[in-house]
N, C-alpha and C. Protein backbone atom coordinates (compact mmCIF):
# COMPACT_ATOMS: atom_id res chain seq x y z
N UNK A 1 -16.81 -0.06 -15.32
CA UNK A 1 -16.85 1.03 -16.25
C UNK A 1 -16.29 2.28 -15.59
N UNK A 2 -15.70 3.29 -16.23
CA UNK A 2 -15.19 4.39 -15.83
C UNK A 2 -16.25 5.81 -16.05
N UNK A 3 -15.35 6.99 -16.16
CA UNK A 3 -16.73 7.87 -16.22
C UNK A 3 -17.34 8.04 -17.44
N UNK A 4 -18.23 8.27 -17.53
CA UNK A 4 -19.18 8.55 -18.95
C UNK A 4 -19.45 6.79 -19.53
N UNK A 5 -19.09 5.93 -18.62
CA UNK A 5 -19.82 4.46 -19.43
C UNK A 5 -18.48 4.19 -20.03
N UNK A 6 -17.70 4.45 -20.07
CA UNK A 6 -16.46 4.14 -21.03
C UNK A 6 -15.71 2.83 -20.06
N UNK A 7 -15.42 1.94 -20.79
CA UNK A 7 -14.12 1.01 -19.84
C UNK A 7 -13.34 1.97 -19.33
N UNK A 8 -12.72 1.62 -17.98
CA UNK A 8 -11.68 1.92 -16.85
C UNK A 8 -10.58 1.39 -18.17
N UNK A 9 -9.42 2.61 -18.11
CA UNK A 9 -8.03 1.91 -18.82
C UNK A 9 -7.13 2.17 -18.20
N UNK A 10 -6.57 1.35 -17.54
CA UNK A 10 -5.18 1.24 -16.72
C UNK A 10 -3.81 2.23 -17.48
N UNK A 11 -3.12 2.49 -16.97
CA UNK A 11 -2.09 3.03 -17.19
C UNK A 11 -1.16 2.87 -16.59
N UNK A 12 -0.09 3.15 -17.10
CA UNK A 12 1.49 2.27 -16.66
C UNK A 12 2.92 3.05 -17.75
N UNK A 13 4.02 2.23 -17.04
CA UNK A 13 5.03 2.65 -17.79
C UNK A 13 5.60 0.99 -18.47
N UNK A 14 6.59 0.66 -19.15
CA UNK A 14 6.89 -0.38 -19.16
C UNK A 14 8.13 0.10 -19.42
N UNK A 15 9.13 -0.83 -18.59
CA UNK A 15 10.51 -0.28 -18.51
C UNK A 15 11.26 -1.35 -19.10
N UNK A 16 12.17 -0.75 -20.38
CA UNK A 16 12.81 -2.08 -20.87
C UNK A 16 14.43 -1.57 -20.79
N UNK A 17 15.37 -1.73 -20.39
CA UNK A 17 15.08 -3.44 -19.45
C UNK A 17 14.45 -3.27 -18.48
N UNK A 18 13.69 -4.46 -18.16
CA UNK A 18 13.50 -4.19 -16.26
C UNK A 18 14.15 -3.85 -15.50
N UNK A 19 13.59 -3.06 -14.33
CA UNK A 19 14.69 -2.20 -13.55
C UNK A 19 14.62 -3.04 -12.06
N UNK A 20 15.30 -3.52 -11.63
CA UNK A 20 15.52 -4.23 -10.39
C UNK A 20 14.10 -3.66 -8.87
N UNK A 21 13.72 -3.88 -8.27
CA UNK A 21 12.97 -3.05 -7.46
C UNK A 21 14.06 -3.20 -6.03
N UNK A 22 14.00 -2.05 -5.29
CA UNK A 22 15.38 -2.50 -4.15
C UNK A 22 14.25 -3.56 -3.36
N UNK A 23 15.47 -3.35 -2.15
CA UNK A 23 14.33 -4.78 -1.09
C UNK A 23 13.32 -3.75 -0.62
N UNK A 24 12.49 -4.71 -0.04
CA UNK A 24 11.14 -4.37 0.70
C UNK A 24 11.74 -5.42 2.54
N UNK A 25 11.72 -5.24 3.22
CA UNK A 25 11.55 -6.03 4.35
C UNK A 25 10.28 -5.82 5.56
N UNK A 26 10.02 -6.50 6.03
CA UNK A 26 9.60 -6.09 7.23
C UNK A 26 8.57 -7.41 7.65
N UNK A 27 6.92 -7.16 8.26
CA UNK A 27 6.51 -8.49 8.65
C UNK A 27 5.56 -8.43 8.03
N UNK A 28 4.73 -9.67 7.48
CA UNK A 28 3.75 -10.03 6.85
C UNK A 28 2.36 -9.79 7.63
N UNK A 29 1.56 -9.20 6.85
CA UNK A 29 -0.19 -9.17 8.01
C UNK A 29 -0.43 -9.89 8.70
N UNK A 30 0.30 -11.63 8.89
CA UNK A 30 -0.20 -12.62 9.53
C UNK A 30 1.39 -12.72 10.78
N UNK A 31 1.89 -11.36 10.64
CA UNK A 31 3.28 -11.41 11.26
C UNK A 31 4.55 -12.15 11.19
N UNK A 32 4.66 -12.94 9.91
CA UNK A 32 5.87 -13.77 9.39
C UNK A 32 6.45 -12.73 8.71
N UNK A 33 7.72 -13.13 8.69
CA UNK A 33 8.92 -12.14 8.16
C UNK A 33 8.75 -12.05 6.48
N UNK A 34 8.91 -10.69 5.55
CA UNK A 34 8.73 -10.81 4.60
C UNK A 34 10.26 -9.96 3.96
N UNK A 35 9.93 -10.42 2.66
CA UNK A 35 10.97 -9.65 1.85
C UNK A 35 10.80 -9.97 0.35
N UNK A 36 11.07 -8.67 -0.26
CA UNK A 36 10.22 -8.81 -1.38
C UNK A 36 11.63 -9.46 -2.07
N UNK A 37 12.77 -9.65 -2.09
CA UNK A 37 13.13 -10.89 -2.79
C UNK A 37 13.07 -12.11 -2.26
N UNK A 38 11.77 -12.57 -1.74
CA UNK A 38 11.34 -14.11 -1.78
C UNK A 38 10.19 -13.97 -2.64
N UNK A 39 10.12 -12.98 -3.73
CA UNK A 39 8.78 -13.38 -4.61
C UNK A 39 9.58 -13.46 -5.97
N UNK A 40 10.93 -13.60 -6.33
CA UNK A 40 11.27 -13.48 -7.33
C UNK A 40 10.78 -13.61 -9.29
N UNK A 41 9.97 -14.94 -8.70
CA UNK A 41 9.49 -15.42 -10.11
C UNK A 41 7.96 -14.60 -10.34
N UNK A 42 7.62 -13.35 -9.21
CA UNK A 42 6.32 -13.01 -9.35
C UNK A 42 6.30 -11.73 -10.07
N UNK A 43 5.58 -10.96 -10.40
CA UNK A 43 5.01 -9.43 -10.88
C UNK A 43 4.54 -9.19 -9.58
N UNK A 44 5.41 -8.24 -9.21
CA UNK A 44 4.81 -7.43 -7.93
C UNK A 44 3.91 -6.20 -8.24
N UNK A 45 3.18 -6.07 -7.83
CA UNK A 45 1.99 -5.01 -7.74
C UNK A 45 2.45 -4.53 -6.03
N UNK A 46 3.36 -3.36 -5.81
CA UNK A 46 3.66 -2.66 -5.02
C UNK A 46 2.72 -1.46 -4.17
N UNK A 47 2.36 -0.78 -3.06
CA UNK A 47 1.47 -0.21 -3.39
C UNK A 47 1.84 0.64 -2.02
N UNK A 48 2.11 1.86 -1.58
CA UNK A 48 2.79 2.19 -0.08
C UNK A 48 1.43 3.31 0.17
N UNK A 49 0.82 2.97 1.34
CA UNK A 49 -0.11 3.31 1.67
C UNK A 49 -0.55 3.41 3.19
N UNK A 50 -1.80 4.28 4.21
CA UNK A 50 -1.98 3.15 5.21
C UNK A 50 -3.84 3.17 5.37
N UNK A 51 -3.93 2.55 6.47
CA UNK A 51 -4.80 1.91 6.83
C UNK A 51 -6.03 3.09 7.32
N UNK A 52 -5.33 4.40 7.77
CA UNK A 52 -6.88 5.31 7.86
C UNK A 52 -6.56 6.18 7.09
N UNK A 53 -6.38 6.11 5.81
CA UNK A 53 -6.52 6.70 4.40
C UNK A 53 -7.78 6.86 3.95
N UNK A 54 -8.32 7.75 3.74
CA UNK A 54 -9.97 7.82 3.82
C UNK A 54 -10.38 7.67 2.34
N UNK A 55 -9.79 8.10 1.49
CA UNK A 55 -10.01 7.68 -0.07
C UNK A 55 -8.68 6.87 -1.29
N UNK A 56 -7.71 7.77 -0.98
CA UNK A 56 -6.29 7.30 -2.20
C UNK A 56 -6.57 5.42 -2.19
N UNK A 57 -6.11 5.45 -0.50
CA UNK A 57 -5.82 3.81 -0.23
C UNK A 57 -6.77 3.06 -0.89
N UNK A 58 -7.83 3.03 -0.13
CA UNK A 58 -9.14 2.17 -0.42
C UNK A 58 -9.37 2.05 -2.11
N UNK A 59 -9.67 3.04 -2.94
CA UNK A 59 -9.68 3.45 -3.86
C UNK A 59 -8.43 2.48 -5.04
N UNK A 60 -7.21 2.98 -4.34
CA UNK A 60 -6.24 1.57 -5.05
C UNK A 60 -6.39 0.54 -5.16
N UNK A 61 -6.61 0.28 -3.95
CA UNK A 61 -6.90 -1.10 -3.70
C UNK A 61 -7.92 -1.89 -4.33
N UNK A 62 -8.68 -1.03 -4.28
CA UNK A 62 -10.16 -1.64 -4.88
C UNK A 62 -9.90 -1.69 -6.62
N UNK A 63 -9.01 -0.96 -6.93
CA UNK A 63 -8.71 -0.87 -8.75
C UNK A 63 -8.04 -2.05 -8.34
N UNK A 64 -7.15 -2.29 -7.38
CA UNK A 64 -6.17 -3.73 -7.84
C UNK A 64 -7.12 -4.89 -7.63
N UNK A 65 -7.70 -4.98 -6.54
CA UNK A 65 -8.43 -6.15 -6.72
C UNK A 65 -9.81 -5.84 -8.18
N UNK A 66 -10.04 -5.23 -8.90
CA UNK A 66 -10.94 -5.08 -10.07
C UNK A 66 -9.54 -5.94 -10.96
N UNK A 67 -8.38 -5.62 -11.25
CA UNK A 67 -7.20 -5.93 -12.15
C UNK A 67 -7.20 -7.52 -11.99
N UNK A 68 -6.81 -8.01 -10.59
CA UNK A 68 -6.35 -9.48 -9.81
C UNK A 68 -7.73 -10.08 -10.31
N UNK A 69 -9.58 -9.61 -10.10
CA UNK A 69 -9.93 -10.71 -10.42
C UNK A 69 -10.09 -10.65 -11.77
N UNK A 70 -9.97 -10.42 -12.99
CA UNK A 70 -9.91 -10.50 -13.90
C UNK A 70 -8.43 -11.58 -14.59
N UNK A 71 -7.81 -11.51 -13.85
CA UNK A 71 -7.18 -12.83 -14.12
C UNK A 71 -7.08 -14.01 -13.97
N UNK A 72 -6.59 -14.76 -14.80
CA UNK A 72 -7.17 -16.35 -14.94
C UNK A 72 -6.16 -16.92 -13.34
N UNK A 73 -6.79 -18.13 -13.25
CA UNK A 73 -6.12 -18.61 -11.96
C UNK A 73 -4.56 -18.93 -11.92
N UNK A 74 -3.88 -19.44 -13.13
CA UNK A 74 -2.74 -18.97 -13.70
C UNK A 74 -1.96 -17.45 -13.36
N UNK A 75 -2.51 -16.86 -13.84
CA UNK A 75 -1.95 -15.40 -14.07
C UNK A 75 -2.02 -15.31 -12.64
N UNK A 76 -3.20 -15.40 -11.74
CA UNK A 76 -3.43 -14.98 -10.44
C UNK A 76 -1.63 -15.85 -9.86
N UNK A 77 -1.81 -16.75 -9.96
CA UNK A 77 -0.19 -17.72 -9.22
C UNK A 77 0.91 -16.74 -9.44
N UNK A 78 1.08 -15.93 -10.62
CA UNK A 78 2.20 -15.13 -10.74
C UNK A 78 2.01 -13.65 -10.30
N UNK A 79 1.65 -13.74 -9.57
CA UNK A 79 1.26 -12.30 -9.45
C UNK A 79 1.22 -11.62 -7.76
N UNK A 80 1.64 -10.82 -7.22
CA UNK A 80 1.76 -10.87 -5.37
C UNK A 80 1.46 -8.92 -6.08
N UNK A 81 0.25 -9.21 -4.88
CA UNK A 81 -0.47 -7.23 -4.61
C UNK A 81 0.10 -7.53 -3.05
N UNK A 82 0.73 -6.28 -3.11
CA UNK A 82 1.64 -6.01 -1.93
C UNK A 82 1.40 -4.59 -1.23
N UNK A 83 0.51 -4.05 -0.15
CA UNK A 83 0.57 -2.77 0.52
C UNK A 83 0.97 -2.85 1.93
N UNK A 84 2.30 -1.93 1.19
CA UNK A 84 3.35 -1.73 2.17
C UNK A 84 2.64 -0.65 3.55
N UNK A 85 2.79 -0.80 4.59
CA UNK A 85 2.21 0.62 5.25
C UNK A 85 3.27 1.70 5.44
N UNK A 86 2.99 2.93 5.26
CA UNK A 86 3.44 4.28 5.54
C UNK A 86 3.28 4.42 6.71
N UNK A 87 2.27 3.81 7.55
CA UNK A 87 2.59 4.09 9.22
C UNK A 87 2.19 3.10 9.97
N UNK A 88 3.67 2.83 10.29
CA UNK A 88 3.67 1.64 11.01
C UNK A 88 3.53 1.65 12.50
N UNK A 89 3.21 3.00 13.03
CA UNK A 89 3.11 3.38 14.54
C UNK A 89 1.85 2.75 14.46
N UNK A 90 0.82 3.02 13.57
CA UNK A 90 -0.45 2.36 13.80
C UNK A 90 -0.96 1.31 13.02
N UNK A 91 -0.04 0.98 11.88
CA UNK A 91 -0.80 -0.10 11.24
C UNK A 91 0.55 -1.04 11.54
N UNK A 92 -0.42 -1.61 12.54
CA UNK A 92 0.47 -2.92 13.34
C UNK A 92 -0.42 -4.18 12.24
N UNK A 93 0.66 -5.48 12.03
CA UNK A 93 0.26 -6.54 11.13
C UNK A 93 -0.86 -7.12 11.65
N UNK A 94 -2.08 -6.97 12.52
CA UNK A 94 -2.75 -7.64 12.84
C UNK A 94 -3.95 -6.79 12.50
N UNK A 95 -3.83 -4.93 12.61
CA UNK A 95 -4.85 -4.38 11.87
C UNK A 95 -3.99 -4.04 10.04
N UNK A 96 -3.13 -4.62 9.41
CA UNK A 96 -2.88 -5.14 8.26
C UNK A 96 -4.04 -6.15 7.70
N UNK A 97 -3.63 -7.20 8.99
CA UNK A 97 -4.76 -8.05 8.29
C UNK A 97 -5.58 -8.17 8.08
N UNK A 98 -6.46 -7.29 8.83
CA UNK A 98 -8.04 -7.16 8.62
C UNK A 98 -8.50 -6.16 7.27
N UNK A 99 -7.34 -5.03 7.40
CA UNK A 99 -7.81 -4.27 6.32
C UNK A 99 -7.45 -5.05 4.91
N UNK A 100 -6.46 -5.19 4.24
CA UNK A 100 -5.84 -5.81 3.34
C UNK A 100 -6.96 -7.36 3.13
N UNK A 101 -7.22 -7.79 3.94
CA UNK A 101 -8.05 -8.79 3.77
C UNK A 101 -9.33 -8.46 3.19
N UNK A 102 -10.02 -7.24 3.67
CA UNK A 102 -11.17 -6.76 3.32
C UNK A 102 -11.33 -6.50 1.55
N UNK A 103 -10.03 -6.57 1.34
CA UNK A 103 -9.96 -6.16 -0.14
C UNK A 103 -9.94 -7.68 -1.09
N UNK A 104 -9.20 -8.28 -0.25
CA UNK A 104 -8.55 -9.88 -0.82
C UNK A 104 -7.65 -10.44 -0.23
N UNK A 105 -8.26 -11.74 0.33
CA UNK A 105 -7.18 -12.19 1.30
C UNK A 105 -5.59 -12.82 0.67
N UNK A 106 -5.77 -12.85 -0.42
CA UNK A 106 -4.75 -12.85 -1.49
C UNK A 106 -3.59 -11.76 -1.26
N UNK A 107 -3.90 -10.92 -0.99
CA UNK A 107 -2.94 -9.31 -1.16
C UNK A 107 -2.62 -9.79 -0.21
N UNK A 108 -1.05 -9.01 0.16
CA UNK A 108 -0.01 -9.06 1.20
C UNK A 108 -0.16 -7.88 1.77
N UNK A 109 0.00 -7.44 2.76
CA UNK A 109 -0.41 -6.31 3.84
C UNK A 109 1.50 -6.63 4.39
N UNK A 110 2.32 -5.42 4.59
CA UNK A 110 3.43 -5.43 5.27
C UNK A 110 3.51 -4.55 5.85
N UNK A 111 3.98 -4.51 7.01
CA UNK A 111 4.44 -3.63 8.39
C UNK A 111 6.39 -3.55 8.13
N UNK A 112 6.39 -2.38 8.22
CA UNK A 112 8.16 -2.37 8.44
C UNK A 112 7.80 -1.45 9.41
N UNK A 113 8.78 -2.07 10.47
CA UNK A 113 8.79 -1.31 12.07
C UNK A 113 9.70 -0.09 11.61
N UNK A 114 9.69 0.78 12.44
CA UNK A 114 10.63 2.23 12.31
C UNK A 114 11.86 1.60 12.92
N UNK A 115 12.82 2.31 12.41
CA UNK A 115 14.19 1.15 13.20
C UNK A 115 14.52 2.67 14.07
């Protein structure tokens, strides 16, 4: 429920046509190479954030996993929650994984190194 007892209502844009998303690269929380065109057939749930974010992050996250479990196990197959980190000096893929996991080990946690 949201404030005053009322349902939480999501909000969004819907873009017709779909608009391409550029690439995403970098390494997966479990440190395998990622790129967001190897999810092609999915709905990405994008999300650029990091790891000692004391409210925004957590707070998202926690609305996406409220969204993810409400879908059927179906819907769940098409679907990749993806938080990208904003700082990758400290959110190395191994504290990715712990945080991102804490939410749903489902979600993808990505590290792109600073080049």
């Amino acid at each position: 429920a949201g404030c005053g007892g009322r349902p939480y209502e999501l909000r969004g844009t819907a873009y017709d046509p779909i608009l391409p998303a550029p690439e995403i690269g970098g390494l997966q929380k479990d440190g395998t190479p990622f790129r967001l065109a190897d999810l092609p057939a999915k709905v990405k749930l994008v999300f650029f954030g990091y790891t000692f974010c004391p409210d925004v992050c957590p707070l998202t996250l926690t609305n996406m996993r409220a969204v993810y479990d409400k879908l059927t196990p179906e819907q769940r197959r098409q679907v990749a929650v993806i938080f990208v980190s904003a700082d990758p000096e400290r959110d190395t893929p191994e504290r990715l994984q712990i945080y991102v996991d804490a939410f749903n080990p489902a979600f993808q946690g990505v590290h792109v190194p600073l080049d």
